[in-house]
Protein backbone atom coordinates (compact mmCIF):
# COMPACT_ATOMS: atom_id res chain seq x y z
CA UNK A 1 0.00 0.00 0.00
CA UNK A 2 1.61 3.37 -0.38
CA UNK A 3 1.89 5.60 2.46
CA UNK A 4 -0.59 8.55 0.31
CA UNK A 5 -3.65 6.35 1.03
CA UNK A 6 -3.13 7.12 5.17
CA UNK A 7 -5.08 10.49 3.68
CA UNK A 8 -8.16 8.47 2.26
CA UNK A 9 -8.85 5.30 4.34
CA UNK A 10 -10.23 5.63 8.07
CA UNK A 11 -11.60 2.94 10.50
CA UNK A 12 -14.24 1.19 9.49
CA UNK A 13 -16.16 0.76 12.74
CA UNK A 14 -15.85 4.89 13.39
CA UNK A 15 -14.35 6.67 10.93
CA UNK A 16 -11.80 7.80 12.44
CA UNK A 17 -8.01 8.17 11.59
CA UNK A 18 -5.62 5.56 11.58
CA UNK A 19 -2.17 5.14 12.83
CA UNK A 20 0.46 3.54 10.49
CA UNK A 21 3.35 1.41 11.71
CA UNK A 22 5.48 -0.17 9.39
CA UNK A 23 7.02 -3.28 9.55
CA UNK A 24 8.34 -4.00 5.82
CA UNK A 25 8.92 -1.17 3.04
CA UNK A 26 9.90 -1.29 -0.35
CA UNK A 27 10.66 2.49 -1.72
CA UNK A 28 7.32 4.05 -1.10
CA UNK A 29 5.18 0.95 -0.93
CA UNK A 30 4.24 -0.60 2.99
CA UNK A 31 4.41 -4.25 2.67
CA UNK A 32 4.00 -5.54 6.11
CA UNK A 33 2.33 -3.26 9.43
CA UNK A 34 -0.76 -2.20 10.71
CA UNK A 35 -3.17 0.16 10.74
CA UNK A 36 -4.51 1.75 14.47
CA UNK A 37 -7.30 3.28 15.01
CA UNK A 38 -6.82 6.29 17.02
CA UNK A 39 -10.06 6.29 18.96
CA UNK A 40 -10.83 2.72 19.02
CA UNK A 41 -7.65 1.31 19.33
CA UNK A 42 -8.85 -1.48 16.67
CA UNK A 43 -5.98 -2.81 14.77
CA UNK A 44 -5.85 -3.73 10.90
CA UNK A 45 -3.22 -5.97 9.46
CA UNK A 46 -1.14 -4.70 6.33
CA UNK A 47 -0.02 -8.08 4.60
CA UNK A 48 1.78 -8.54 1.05
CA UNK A 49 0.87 -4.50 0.62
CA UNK A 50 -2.73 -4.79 1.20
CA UNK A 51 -4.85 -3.48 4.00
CA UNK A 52 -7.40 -5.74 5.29
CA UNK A 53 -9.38 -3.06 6.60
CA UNK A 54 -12.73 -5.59 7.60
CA UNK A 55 -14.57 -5.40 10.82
CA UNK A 56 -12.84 -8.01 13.71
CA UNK A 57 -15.71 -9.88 13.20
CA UNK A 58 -16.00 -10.27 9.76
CA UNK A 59 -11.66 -11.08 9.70
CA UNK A 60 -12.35 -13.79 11.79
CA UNK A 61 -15.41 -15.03 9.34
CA UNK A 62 -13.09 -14.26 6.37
CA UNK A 63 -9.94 -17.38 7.52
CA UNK A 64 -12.14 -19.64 8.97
């Protein structure tokens, strides 16, 4: 995911901002990290460059 997106994407439980922390980077692309809500405190896994920005609930759904 590239780091420009932090200005589009929000939590998806209450809209608000999110916190990155990156794990893995290549150039201007986020590989590996997550996403924190900063009123929540929810976190969302960045894997492979791709947010999975679903509900907990629906994550847990999603692997099963």
């Amino acid at each position: 995911m590239k780091e420009s997106l932090m200005d589009v994407i929000c939590c998806p439980l209450d809209k608000a901002a999110l916190e990155l922390d990156v794990d893995e980077e290549d150039d201007d692309e986020v590989l590996a990290g997550t996403l924190t809500c900063t009123e929540c405190g929810e976190s969302y896994p960045i894997e492979d460059g791709i947010p999975n920005l679903l509900p907990p609930d629906m994550r847990e759904e999603a692997t099963a």
